[in-house]
PDB file of N, CA and C in Angstrom:
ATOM      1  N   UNK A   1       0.838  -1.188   0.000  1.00  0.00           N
ATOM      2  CA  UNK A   1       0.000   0.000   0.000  1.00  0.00           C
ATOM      3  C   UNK A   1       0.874   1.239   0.000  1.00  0.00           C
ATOM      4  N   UNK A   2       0.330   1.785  -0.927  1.00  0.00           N
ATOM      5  CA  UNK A   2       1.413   3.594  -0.788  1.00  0.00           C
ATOM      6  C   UNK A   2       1.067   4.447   0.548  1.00  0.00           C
ATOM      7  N   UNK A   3       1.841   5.230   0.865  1.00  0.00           N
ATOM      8  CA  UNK A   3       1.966   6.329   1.788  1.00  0.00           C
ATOM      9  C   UNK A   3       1.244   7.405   1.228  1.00  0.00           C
ATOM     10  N   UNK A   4       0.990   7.493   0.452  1.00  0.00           N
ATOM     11  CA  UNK A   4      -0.040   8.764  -0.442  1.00  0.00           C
ATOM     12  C   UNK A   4      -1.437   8.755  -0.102  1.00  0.00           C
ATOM     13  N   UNK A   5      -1.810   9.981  -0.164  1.00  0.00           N
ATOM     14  CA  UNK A   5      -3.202   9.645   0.815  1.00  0.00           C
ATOM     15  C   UNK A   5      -3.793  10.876  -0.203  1.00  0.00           C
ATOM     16  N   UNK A   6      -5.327  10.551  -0.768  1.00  0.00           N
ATOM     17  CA  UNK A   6      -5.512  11.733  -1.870  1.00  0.00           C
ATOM     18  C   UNK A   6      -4.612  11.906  -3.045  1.00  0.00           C
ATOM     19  N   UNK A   7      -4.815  12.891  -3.693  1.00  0.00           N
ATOM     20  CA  UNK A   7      -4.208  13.080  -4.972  1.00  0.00           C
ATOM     21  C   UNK A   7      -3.281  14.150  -4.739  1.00  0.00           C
ATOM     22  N   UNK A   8      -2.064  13.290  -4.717  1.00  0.00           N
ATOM     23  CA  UNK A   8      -0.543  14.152  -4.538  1.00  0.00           C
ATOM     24  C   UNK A   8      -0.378  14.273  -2.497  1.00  0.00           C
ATOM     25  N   UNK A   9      -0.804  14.023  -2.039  1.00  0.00           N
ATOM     26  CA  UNK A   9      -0.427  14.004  -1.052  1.00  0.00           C
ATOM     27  C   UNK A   9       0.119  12.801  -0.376  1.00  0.00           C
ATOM     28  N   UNK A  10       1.159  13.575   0.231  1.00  0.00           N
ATOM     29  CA  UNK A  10       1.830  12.316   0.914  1.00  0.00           C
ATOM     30  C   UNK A  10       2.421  12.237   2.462  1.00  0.00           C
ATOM     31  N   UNK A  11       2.289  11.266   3.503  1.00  0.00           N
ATOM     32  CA  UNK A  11       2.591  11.252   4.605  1.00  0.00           C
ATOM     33  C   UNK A  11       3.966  11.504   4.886  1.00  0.00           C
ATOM     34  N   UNK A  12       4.264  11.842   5.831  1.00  0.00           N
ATOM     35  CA  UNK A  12       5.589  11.584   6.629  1.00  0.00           C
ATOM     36  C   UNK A  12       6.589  10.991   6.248  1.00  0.00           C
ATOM     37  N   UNK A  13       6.391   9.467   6.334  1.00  0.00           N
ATOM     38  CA  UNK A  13       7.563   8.390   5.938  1.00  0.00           C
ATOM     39  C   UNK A  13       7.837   8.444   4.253  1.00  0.00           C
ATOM     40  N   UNK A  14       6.855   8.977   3.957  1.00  0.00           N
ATOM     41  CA  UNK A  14       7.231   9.249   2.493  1.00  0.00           C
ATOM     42  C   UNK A  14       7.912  10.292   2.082  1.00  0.00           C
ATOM     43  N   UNK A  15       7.981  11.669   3.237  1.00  0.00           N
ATOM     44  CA  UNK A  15       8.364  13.004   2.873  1.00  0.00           C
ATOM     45  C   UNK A  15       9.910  12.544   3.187  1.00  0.00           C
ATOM     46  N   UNK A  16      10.151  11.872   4.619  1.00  0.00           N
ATOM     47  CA  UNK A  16      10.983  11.695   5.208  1.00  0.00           C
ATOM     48  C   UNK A  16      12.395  10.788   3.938  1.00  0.00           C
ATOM     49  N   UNK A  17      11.592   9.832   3.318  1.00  0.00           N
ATOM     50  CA  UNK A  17      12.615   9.400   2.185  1.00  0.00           C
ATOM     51  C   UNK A  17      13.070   9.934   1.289  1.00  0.00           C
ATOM     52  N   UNK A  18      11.618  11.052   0.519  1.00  0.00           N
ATOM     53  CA  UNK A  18      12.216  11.625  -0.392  1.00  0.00           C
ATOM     54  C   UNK A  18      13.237  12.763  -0.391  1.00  0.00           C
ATOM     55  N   UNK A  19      13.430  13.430   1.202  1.00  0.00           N
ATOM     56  CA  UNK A  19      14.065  14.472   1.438  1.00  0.00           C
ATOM     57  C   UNK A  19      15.395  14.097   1.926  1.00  0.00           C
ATOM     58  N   UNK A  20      15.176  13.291   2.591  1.00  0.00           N
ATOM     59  CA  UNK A  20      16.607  12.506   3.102  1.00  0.00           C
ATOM     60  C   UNK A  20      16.828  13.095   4.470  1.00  0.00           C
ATOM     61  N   UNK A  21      15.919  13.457   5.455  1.00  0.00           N
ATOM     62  CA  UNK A  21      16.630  14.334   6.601  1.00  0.00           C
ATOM     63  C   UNK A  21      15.772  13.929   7.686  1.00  0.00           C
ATOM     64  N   UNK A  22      15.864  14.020   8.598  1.00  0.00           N
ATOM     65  CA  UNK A  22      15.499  13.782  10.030  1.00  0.00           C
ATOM     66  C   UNK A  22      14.044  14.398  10.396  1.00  0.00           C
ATOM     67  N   UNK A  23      13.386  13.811  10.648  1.00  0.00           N
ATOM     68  CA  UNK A  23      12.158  14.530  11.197  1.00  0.00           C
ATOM     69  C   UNK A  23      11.773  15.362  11.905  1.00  0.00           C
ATOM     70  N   UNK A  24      12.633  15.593  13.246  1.00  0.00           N
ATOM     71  CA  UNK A  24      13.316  16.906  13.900  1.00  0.00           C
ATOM     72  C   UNK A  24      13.653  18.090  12.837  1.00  0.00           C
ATOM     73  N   UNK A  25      14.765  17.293  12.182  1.00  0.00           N
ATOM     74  CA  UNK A  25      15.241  18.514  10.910  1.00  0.00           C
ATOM     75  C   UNK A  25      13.647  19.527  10.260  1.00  0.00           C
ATOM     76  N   UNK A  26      12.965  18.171  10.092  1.00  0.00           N
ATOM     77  CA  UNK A  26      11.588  18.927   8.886  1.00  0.00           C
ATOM     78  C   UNK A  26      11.102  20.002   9.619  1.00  0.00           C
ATOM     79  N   UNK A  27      10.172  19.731  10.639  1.00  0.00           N
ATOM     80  CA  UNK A  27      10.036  20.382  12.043  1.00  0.00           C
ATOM     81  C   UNK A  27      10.434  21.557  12.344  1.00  0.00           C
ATOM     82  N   UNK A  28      11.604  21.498  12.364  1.00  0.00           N
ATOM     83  CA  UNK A  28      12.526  22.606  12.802  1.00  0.00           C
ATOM     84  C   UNK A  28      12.753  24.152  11.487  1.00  0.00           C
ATOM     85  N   UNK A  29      13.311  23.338  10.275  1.00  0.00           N
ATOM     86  CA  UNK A  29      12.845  24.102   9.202  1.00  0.00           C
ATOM     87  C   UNK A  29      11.238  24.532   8.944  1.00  0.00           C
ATOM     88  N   UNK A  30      10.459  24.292   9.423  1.00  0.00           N
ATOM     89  CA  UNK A  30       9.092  24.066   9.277  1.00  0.00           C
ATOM     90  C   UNK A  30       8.834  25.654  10.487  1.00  0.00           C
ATOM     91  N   UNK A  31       9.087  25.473  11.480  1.00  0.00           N
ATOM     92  CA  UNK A  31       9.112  26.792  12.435  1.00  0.00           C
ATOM     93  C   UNK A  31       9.782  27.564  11.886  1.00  0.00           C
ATOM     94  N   UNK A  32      11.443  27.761  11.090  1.00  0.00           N
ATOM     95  CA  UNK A  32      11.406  28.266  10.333  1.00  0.00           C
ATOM     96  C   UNK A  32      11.487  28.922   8.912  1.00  0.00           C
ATOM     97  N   UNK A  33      10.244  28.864   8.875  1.00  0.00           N
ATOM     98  CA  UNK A  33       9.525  28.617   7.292  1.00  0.00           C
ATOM     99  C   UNK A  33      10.318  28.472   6.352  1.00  0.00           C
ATOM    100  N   UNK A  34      11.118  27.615   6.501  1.00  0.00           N
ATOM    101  CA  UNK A  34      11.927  27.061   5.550  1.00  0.00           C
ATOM    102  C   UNK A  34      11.735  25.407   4.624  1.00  0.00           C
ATOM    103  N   UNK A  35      10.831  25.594   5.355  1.00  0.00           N
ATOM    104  CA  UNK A  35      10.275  23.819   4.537  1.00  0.00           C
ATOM    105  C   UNK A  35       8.693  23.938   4.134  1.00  0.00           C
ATOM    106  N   UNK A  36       8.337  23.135   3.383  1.00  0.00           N
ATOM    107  CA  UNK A  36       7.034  23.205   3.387  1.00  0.00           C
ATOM    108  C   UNK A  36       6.080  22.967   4.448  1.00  0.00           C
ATOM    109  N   UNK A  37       4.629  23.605   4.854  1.00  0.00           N
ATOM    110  CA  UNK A  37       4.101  23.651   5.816  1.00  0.00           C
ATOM    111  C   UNK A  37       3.223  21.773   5.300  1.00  0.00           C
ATOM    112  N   UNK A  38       2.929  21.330   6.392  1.00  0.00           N
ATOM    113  CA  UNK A  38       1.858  20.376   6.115  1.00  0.00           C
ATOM    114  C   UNK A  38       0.370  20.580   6.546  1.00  0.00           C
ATOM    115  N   UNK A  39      -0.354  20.009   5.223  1.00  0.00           N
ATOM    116  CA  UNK A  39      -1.810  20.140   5.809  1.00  0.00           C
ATOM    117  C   UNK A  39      -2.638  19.281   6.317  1.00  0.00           C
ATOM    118  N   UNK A  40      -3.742  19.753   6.678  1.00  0.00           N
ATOM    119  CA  UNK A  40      -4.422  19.227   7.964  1.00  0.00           C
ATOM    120  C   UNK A  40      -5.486  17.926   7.128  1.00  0.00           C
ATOM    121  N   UNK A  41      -5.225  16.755   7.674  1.00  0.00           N
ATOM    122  CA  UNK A  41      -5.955  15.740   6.603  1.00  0.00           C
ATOM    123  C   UNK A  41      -7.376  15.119   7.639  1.00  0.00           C
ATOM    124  N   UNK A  42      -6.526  15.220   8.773  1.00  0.00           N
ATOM    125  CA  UNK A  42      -8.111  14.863   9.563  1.00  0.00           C
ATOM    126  C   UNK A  42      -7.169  15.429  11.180  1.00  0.00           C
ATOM    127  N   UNK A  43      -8.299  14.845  12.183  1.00  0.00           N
ATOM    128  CA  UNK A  43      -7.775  16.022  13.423  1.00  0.00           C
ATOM    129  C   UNK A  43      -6.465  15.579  13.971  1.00  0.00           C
ATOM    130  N   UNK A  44      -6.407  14.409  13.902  1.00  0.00           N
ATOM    131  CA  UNK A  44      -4.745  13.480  13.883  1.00  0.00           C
ATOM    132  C   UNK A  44      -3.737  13.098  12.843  1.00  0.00           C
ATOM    133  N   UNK A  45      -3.902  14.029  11.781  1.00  0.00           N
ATOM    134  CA  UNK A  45      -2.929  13.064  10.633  1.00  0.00           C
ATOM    135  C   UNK A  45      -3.374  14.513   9.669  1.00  0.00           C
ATOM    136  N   UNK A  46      -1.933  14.451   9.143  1.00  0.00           N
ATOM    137  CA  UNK A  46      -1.229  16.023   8.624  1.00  0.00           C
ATOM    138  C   UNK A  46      -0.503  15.193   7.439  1.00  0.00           C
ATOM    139  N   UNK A  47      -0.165  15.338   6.303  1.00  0.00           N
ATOM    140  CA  UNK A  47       0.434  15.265   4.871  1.00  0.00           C
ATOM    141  C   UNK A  47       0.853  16.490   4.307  1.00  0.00           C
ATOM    142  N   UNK A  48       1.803  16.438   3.526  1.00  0.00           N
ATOM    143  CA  UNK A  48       2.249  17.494   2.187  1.00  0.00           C
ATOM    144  C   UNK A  48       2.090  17.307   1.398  1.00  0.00           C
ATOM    145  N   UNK A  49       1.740  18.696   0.344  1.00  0.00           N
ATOM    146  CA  UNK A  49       1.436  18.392  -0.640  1.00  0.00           C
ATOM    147  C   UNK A  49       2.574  17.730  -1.942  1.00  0.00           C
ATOM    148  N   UNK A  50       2.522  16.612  -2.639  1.00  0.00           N
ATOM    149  CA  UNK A  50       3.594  16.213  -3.417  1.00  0.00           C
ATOM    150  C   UNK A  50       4.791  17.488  -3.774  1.00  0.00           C
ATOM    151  N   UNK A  51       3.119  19.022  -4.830  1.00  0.00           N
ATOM    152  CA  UNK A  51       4.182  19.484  -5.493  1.00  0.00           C
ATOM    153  C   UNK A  51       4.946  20.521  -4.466  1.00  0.00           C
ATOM    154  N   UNK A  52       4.949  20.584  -2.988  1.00  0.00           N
ATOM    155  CA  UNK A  52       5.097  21.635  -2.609  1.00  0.00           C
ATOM    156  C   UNK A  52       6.712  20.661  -1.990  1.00  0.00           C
ATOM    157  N   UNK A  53       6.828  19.736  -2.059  1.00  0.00           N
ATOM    158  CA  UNK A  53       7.868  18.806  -1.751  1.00  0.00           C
ATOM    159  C   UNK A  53       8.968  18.561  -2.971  1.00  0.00           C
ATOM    160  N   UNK A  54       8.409  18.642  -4.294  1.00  0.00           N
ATOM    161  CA  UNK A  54       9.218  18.793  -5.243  1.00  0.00           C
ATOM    162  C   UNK A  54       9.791  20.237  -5.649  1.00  0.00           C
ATOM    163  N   UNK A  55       8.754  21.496  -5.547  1.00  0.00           N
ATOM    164  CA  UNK A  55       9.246  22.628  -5.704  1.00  0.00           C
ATOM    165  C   UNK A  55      10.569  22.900  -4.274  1.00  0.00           C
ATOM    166  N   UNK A  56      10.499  22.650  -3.469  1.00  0.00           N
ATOM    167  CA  UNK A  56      11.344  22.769  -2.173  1.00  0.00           C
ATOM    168  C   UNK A  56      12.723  21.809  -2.448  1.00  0.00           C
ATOM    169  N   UNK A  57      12.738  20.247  -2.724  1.00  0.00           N
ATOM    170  CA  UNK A  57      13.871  19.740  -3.541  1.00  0.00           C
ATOM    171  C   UNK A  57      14.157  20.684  -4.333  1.00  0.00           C
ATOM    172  N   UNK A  58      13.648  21.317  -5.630  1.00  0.00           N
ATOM    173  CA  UNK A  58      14.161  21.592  -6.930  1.00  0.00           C
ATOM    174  C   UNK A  58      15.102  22.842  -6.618  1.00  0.00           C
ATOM    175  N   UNK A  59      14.669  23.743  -4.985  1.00  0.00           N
ATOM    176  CA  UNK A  59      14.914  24.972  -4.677  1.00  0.00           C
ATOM    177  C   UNK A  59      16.461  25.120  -4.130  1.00  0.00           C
ATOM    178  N   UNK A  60      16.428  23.598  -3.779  1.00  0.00           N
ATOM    179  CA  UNK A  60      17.698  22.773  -2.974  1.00  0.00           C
ATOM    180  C   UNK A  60      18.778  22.228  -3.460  1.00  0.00           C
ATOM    181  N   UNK A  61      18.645  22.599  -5.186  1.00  0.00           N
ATOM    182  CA  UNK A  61      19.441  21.862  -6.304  1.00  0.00           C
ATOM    183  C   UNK A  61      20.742  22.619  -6.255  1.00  0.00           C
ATOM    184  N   UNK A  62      21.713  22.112  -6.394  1.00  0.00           N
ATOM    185  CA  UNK A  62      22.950  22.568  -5.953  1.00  0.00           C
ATOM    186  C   UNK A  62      23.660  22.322  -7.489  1.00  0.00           C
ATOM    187  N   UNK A  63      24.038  23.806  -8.315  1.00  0.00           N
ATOM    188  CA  UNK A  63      24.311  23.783  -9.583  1.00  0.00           C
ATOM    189  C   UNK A  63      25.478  24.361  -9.795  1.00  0.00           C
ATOM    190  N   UNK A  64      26.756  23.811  -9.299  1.00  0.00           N
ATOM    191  CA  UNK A  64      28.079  24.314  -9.561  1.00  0.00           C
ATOM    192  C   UNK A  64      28.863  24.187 -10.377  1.00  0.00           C
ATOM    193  N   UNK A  65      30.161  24.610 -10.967  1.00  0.00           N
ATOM    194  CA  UNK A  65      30.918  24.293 -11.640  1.00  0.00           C
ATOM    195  C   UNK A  65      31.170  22.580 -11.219  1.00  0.00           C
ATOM    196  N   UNK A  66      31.983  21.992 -12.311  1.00  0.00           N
ATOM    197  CA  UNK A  66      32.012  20.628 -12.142  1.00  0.00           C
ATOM    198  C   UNK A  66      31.437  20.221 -11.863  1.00  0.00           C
ATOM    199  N   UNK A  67      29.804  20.349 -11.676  1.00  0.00           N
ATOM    200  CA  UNK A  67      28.526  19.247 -11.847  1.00  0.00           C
ATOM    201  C   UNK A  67      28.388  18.551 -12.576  1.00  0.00           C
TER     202      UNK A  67
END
């Protein structure tokens, strides 16, 4: 079963792989507004939106000489 819940949204353990960072980390960038916010899916359980997880990677792309 996928971690995706709705169309483009996705839980935690799914954000958590595709970003590569600590859940503390998300959190923490998240207070400050440096990560994407998550929304409210029911009164216990919060998701992001796919594209707001890919625009935030893409923002994170590291484009230097010798790439």
């Amino acid at each position: 079963m996928s971690n995706s819940v709705n169309l483009g949204v996705v839980r935690l353990p799914e954000v958590l792989a595709q970003v590569a960072i600590g859940k503390s980390t998300i959190y923490s960038l998240i207070s400050r507004n440096e990560f994407p916010k998550p929304v409210q899916l029911s009164r216990r359980a919060v998701g992001w939106r796919q594209r707001d997880i890919d625009a935030w990677l893409e923002s994170r792309t590291v484009t230097g000489k010798g790439r």
